[in-house]
PDB file of N, CA and C in Angstrom:
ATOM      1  N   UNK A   1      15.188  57.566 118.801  1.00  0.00           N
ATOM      2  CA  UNK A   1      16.094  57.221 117.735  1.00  0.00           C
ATOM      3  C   UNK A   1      17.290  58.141 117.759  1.00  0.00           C
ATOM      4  N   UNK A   2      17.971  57.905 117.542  1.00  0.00           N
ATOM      5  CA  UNK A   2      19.373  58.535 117.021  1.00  0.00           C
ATOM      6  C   UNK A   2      20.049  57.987 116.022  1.00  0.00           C
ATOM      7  N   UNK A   3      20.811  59.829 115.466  1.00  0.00           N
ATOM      8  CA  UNK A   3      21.313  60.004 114.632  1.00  0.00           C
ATOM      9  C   UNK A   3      22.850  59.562 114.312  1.00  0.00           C
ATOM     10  N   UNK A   4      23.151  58.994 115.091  1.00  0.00           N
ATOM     11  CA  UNK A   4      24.568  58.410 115.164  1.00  0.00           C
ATOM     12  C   UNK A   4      24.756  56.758 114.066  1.00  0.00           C
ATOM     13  N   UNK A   5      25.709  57.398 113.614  1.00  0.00           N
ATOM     14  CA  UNK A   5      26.154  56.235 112.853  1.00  0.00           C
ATOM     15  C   UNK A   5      26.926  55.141 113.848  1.00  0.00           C
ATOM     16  N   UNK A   6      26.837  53.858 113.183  1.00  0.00           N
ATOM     17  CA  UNK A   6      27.773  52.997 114.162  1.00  0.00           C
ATOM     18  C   UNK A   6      29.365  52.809 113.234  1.00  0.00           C
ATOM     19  N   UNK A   7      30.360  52.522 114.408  1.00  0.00           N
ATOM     20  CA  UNK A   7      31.418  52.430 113.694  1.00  0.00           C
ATOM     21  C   UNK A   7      32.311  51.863 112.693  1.00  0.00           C
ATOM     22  N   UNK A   8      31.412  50.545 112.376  1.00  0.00           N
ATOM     23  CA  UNK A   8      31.613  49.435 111.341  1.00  0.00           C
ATOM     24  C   UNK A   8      31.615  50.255 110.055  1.00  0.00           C
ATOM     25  N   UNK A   9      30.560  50.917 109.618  1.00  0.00           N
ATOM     26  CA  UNK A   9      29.965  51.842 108.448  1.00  0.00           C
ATOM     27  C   UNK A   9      31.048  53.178 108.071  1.00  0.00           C
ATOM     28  N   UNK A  10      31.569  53.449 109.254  1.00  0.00           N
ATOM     29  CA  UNK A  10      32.571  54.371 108.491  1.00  0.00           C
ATOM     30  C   UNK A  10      33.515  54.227 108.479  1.00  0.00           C
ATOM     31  N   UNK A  11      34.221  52.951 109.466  1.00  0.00           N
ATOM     32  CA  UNK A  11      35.536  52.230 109.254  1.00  0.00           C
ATOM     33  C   UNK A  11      35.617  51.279 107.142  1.00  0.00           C
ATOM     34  N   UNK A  12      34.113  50.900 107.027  1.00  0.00           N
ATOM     35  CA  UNK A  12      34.063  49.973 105.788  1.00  0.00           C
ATOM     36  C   UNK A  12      34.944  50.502 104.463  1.00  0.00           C
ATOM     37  N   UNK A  13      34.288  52.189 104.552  1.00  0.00           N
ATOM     38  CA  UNK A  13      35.296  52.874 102.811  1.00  0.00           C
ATOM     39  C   UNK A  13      36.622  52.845 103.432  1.00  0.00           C
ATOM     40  N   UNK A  14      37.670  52.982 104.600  1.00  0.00           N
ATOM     41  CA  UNK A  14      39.107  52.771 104.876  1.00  0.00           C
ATOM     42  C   UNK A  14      39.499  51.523 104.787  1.00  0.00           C
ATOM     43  N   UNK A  15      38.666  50.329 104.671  1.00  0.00           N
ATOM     44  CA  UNK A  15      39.149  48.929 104.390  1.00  0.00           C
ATOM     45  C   UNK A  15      38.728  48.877 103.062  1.00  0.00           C
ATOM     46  N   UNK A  16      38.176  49.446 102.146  1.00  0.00           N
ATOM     47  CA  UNK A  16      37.646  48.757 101.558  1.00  0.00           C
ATOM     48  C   UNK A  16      38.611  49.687 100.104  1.00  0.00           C
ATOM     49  N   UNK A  17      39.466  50.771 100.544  1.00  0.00           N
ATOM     50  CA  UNK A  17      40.693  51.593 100.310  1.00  0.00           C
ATOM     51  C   UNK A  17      41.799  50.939 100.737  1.00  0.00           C
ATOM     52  N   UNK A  18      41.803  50.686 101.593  1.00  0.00           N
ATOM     53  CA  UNK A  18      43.061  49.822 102.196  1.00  0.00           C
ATOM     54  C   UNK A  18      43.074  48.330 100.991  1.00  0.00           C
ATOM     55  N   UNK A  19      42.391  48.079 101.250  1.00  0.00           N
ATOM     56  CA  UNK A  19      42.725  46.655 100.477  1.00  0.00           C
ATOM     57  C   UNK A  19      42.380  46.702  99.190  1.00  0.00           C
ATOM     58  N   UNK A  20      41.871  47.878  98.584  1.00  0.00           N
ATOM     59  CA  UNK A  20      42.535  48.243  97.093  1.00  0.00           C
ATOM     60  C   UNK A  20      43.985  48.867  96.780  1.00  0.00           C
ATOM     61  N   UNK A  21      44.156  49.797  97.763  1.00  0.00           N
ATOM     62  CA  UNK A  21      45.281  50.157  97.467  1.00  0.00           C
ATOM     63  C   UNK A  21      46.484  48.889  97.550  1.00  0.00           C
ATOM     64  N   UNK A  22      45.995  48.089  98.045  1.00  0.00           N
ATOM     65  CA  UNK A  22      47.055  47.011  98.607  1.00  0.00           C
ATOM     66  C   UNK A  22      47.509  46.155  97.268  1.00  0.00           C
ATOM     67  N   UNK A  23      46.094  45.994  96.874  1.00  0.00           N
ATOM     68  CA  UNK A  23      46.059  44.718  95.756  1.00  0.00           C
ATOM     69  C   UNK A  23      47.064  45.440  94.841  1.00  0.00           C
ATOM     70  N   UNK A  24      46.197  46.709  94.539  1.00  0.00           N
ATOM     71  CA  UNK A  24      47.203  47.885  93.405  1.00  0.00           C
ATOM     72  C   UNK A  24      49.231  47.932  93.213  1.00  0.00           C
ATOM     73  N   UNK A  25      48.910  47.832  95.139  1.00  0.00           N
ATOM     74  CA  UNK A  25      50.530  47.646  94.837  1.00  0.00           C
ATOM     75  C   UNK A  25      51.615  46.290  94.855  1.00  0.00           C
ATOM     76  N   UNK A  26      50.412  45.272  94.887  1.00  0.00           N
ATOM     77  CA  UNK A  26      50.974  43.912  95.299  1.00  0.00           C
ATOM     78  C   UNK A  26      51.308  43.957  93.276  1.00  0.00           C
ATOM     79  N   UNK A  27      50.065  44.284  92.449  1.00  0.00           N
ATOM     80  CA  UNK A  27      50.270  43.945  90.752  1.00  0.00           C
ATOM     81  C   UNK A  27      51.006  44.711  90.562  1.00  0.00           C
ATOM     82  N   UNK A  28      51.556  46.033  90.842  1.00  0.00           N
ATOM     83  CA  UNK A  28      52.433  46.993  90.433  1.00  0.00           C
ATOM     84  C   UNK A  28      53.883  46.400  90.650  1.00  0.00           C
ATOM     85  N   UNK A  29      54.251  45.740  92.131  1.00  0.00           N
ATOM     86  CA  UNK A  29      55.011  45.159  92.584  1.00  0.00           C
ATOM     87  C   UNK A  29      55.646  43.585  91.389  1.00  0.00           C
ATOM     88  N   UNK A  30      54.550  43.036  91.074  1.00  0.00           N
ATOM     89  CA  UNK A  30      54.322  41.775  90.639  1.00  0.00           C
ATOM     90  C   UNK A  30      55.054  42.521  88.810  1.00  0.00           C
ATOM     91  N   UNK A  31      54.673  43.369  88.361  1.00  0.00           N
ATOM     92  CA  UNK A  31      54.396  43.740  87.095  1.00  0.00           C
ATOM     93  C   UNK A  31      55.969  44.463  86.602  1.00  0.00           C
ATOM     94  N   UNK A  32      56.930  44.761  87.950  1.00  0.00           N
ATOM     95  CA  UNK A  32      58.216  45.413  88.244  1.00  0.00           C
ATOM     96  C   UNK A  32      59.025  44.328  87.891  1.00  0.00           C
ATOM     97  N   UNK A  33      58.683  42.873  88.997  1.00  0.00           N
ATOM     98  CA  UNK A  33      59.373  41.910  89.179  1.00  0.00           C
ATOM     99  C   UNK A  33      59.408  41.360  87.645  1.00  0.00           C
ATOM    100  N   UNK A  34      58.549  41.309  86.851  1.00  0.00           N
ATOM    101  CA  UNK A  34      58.143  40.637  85.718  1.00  0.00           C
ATOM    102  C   UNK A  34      59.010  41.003  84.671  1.00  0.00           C
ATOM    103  N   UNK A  35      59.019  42.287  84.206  1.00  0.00           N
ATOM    104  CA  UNK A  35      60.013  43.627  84.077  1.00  0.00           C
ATOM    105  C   UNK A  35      61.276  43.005  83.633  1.00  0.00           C
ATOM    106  N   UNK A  36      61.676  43.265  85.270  1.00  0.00           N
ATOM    107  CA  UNK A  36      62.863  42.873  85.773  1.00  0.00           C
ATOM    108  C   UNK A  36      63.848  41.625  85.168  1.00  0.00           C
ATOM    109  N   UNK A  37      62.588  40.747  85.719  1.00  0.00           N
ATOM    110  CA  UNK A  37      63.159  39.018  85.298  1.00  0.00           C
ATOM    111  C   UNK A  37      63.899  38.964  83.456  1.00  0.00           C
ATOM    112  N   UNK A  38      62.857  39.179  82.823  1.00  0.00           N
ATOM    113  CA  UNK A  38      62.841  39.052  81.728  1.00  0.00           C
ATOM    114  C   UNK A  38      63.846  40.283  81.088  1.00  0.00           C
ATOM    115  N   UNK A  39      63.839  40.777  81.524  1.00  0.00           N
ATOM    116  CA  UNK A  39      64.983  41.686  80.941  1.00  0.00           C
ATOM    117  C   UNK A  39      66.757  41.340  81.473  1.00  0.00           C
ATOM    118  N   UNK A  40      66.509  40.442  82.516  1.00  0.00           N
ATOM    119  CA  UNK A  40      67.730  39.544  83.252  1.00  0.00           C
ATOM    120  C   UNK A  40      67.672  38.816  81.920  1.00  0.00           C
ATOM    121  N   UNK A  41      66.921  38.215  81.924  1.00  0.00           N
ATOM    122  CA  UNK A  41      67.408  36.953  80.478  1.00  0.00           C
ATOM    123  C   UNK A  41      67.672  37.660  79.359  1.00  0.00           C
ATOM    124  N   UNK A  42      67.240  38.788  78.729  1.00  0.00           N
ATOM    125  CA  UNK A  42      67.661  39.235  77.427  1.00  0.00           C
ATOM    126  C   UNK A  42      68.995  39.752  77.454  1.00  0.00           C
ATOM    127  N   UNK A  43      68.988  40.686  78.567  1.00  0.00           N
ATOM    128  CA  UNK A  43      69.992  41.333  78.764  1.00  0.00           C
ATOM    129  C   UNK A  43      71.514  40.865  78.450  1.00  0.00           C
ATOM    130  N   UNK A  44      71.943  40.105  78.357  1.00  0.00           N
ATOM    131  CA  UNK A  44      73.586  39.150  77.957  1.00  0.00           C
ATOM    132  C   UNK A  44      73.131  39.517  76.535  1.00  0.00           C
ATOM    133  N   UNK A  45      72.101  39.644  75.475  1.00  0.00           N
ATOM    134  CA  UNK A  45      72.905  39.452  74.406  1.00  0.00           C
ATOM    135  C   UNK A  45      73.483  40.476  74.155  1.00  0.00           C
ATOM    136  N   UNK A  46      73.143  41.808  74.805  1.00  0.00           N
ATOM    137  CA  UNK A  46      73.681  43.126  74.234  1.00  0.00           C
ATOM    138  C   UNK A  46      75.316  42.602  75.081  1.00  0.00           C
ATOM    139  N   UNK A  47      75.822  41.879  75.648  1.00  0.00           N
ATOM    140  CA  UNK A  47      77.290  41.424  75.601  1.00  0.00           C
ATOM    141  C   UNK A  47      78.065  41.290  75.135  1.00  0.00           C
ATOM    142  N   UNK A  48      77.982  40.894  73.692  1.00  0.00           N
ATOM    143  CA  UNK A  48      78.682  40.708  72.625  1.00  0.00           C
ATOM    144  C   UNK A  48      79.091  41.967  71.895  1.00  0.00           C
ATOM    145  N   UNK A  49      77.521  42.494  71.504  1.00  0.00           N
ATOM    146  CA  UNK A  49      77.899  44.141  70.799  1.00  0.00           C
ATOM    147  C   UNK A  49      79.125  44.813  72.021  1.00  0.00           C
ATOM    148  N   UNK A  50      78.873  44.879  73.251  1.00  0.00           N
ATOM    149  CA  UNK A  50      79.614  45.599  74.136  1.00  0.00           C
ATOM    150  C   UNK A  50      81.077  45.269  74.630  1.00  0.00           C
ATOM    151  N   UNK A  51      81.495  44.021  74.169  1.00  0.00           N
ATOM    152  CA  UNK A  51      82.742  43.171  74.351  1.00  0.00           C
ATOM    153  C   UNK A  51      83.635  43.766  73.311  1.00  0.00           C
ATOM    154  N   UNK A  52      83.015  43.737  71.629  1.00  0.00           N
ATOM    155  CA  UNK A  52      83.595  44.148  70.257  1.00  0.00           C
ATOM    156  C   UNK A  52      83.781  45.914  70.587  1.00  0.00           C
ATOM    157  N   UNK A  53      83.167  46.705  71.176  1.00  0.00           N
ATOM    158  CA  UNK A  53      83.148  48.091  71.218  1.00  0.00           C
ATOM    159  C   UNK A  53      82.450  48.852  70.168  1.00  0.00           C
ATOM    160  N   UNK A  54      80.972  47.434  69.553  1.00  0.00           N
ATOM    161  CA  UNK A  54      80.275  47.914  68.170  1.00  0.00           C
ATOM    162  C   UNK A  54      79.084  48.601  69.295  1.00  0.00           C
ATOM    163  N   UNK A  55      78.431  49.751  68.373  1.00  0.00           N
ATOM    164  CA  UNK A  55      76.928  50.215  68.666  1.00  0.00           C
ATOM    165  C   UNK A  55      77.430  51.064  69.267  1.00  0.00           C
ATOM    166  N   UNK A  56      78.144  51.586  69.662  1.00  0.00           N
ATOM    167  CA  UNK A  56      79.209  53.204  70.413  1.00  0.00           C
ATOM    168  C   UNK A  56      79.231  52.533  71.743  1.00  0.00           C
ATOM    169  N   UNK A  57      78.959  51.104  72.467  1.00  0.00           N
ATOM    170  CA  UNK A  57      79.279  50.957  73.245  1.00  0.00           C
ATOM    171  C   UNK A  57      80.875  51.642  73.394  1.00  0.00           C
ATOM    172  N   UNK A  58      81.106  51.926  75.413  1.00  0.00           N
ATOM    173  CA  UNK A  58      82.226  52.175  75.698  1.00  0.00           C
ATOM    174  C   UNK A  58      82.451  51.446  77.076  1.00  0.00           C
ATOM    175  N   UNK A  59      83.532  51.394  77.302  1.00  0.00           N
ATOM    176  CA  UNK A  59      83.969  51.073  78.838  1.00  0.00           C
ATOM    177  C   UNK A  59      82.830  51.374  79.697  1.00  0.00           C
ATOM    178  N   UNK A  60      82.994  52.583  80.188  1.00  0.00           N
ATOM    179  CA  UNK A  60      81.817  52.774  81.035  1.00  0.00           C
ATOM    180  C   UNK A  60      80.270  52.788  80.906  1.00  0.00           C
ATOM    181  N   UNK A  61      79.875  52.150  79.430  1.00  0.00           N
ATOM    182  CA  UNK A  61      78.509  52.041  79.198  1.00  0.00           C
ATOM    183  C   UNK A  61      78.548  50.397  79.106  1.00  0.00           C
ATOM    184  N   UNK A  62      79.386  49.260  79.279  1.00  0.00           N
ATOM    185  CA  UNK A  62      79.805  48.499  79.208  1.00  0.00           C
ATOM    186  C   UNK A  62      79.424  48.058  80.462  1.00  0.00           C
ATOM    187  N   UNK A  63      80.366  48.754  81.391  1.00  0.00           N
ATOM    188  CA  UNK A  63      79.879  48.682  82.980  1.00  0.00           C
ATOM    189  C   UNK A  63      77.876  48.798  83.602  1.00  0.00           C
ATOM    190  N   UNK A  64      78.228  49.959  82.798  1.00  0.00           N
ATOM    191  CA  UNK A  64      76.542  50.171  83.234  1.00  0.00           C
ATOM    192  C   UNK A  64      75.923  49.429  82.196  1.00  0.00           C
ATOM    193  N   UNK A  65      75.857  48.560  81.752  1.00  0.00           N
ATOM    194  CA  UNK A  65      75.164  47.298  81.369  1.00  0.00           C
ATOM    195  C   UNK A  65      75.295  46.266  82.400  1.00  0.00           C
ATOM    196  N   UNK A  66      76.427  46.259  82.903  1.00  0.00           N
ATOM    197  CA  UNK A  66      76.693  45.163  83.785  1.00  0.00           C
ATOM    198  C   UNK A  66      76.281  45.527  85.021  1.00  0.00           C
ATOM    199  N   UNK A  67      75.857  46.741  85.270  1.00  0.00           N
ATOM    200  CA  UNK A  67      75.258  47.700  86.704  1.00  0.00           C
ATOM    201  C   UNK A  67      73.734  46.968  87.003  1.00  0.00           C
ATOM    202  N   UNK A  68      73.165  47.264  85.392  1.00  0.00           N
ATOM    203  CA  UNK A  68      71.823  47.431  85.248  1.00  0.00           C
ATOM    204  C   UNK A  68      71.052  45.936  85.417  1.00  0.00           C
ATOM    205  N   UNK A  69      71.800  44.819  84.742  1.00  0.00           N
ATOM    206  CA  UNK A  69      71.821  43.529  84.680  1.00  0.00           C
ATOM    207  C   UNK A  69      72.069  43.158  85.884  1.00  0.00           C
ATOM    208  N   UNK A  70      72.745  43.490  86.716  1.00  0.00           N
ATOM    209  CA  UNK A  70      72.891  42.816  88.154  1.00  0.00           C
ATOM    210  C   UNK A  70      71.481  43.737  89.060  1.00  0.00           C
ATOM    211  N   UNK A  71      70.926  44.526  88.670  1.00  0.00           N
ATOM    212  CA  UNK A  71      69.714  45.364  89.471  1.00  0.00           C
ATOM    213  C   UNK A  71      68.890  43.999  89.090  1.00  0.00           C
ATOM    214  N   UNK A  72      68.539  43.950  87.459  1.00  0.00           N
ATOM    215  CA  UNK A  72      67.490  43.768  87.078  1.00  0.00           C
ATOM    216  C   UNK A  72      67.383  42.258  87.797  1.00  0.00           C
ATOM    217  N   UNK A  73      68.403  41.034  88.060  1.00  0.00           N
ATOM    218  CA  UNK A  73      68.633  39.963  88.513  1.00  0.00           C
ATOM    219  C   UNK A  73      68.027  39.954  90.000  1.00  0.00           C
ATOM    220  N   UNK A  74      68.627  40.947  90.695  1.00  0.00           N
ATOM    221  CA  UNK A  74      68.078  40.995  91.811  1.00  0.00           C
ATOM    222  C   UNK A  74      66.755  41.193  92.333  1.00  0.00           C
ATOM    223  N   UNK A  75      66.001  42.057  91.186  1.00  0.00           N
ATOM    224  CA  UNK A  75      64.643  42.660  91.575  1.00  0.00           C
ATOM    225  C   UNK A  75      63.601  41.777  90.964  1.00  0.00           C
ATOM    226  N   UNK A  76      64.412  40.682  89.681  1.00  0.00           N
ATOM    227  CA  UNK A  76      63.433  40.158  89.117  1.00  0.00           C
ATOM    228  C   UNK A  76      63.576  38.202  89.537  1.00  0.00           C
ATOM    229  N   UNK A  77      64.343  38.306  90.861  1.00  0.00           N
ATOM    230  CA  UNK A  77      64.936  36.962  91.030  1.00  0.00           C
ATOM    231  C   UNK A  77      63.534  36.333  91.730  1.00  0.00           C
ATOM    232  N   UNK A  78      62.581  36.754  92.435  1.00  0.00           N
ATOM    233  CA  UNK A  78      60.942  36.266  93.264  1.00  0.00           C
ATOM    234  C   UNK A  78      60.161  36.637  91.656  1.00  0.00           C
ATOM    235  N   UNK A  79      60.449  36.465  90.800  1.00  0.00           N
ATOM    236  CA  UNK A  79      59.342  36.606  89.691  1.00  0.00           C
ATOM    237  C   UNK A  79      58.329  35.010  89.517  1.00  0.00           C
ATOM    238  N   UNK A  80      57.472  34.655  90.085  1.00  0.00           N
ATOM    239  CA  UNK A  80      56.886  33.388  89.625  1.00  0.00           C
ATOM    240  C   UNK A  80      56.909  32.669  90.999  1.00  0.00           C
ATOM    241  N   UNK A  81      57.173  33.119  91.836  1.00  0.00           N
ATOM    242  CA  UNK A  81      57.266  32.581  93.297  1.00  0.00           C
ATOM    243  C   UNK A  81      56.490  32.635  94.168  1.00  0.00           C
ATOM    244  N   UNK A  82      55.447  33.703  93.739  1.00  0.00           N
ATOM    245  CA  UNK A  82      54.251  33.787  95.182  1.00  0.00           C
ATOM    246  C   UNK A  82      53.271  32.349  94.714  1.00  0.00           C
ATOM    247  N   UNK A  83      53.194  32.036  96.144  1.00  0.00           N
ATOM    248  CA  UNK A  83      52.092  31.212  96.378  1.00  0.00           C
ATOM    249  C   UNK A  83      51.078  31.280  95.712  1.00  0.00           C
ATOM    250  N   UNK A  84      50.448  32.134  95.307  1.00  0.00           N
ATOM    251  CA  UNK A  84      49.351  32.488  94.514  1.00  0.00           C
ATOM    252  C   UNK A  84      49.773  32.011  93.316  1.00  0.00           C
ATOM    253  N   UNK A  85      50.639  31.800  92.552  1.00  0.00           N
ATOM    254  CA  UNK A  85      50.771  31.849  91.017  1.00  0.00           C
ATOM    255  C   UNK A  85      51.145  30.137  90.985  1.00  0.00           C
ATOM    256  N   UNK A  86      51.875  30.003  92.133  1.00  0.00           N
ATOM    257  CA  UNK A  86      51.773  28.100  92.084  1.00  0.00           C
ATOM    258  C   UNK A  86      50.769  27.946  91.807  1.00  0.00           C
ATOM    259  N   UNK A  87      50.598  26.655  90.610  1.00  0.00           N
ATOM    260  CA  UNK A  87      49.325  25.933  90.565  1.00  0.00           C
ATOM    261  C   UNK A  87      49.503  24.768  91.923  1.00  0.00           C
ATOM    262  N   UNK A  88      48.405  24.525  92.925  1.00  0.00           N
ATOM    263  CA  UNK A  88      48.495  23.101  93.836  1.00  0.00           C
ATOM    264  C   UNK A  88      48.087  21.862  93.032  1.00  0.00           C
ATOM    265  N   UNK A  89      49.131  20.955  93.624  1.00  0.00           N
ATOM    266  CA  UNK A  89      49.168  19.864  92.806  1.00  0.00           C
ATOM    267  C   UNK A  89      48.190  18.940  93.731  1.00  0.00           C
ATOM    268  N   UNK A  90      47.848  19.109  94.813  1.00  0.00           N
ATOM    269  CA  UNK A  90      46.904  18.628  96.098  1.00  0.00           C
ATOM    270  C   UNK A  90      45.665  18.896  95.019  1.00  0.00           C
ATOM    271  N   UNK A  91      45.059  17.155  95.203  1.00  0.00           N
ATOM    272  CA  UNK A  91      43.535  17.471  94.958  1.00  0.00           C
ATOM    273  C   UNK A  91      42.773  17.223  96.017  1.00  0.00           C
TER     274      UNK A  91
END
């Protein structure tokens, strides 16, 4: 007999890490985009306060509304798009 392990058994806890860590960052990823999106849609109403120069908006906080809103568009534009979250209409 021998004492040797085979290599399946100690490769298993690095997959089995690997594809937690994965999932972890696919929902972290997913949970950013989500974030993101939805704060794209709210985001215009603070437009108005920032147009009038009410709420101490200024020029350059004006801008960086319009900075932040074009991030958030971009990062939250794949929100609802993975394959996974389609329902299939195939029965």
């Amino acid at each position: 007999m021998s004492s040797q392990t085979s290599p399946s058994s100690i490769r298993a806890p690095i997959r089995i890490g690997s594809s937690l860590s994965t999932a972890c960052r696919n929902k972290a990823i997913a949970g950013v985009r989500a974030a993101a999106f939805w704060a794209a849609v709210i985001l215009p109403l603070a437009y108005v306060p920032a147009a009038y120069g009410a709420m101490g908006f200024e020029t350059w906080s004006a801008l960086a509304l319009i900075a932040v809103h074009m991030a958030c568009v971009v990062v939250g534009h794949e929100h609802g798009t993975s394959s996974n979250d389609i329902p299939s209409t195939h029965a």
